[in-house]
Protein backbone atom coordinates (compact mmCIF):
# COMPACT_ATOMS: atom_id res chain seq x y z
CA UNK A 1 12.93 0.99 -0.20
CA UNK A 2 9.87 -0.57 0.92
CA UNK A 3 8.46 3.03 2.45
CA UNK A 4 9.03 3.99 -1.00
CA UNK A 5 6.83 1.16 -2.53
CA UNK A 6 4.40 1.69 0.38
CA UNK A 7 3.91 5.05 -1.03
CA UNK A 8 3.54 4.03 -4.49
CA UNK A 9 0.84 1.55 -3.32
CA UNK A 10 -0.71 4.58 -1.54
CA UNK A 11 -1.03 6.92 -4.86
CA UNK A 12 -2.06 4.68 -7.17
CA UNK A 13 -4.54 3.66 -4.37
CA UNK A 14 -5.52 7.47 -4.25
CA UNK A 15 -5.73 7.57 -7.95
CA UNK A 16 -7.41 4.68 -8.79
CA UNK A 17 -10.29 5.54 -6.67
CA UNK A 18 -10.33 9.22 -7.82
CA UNK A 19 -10.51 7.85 -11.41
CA UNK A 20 -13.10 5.49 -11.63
CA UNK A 21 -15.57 3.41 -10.12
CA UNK A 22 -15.13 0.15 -11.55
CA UNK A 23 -11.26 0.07 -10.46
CA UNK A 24 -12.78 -0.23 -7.06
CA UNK A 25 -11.91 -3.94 -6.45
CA UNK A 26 -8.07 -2.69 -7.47
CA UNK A 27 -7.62 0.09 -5.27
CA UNK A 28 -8.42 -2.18 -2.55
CA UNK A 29 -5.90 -4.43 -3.32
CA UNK A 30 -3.55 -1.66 -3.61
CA UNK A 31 -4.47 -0.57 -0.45
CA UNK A 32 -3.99 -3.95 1.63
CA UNK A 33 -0.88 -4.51 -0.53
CA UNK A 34 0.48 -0.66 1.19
CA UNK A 35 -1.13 -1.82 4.60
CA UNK A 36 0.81 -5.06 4.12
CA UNK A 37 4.17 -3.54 3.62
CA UNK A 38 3.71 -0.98 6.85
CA UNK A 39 2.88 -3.99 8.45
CA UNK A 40 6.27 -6.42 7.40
CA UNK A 41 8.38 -3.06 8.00
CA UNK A 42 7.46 -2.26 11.47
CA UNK A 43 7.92 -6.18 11.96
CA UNK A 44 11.13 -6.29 10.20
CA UNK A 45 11.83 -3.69 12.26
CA UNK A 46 11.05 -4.64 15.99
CA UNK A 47 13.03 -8.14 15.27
CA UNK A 48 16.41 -6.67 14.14
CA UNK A 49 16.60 -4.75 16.98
């Protein structure tokens, strides 16, 4: 579930930026927000196991 929402963050991220300039400051944020689930899944991850 969260790769899927990781990969959500990751299109609009790739859309956003192909769309416009002045969403610039958004795709950013989508783009930490992706970075931030990779990060709390590999975390999740390594502590269940």
């Amino acid at each position: 579930m969260l790769w899927a929402i990781c990969a959500l963050f990751l299109a609009l991220w790739l859309v956003s930026m192909a769309v416009s300039v002045t969403l610039g400051g958004f795709a950013h944020l989508l783009l930490i927000a992706a970075i931030a689930v990779i990060l709390f899944r590999v975390w999740q991850t390594k502590t269940t196991t």
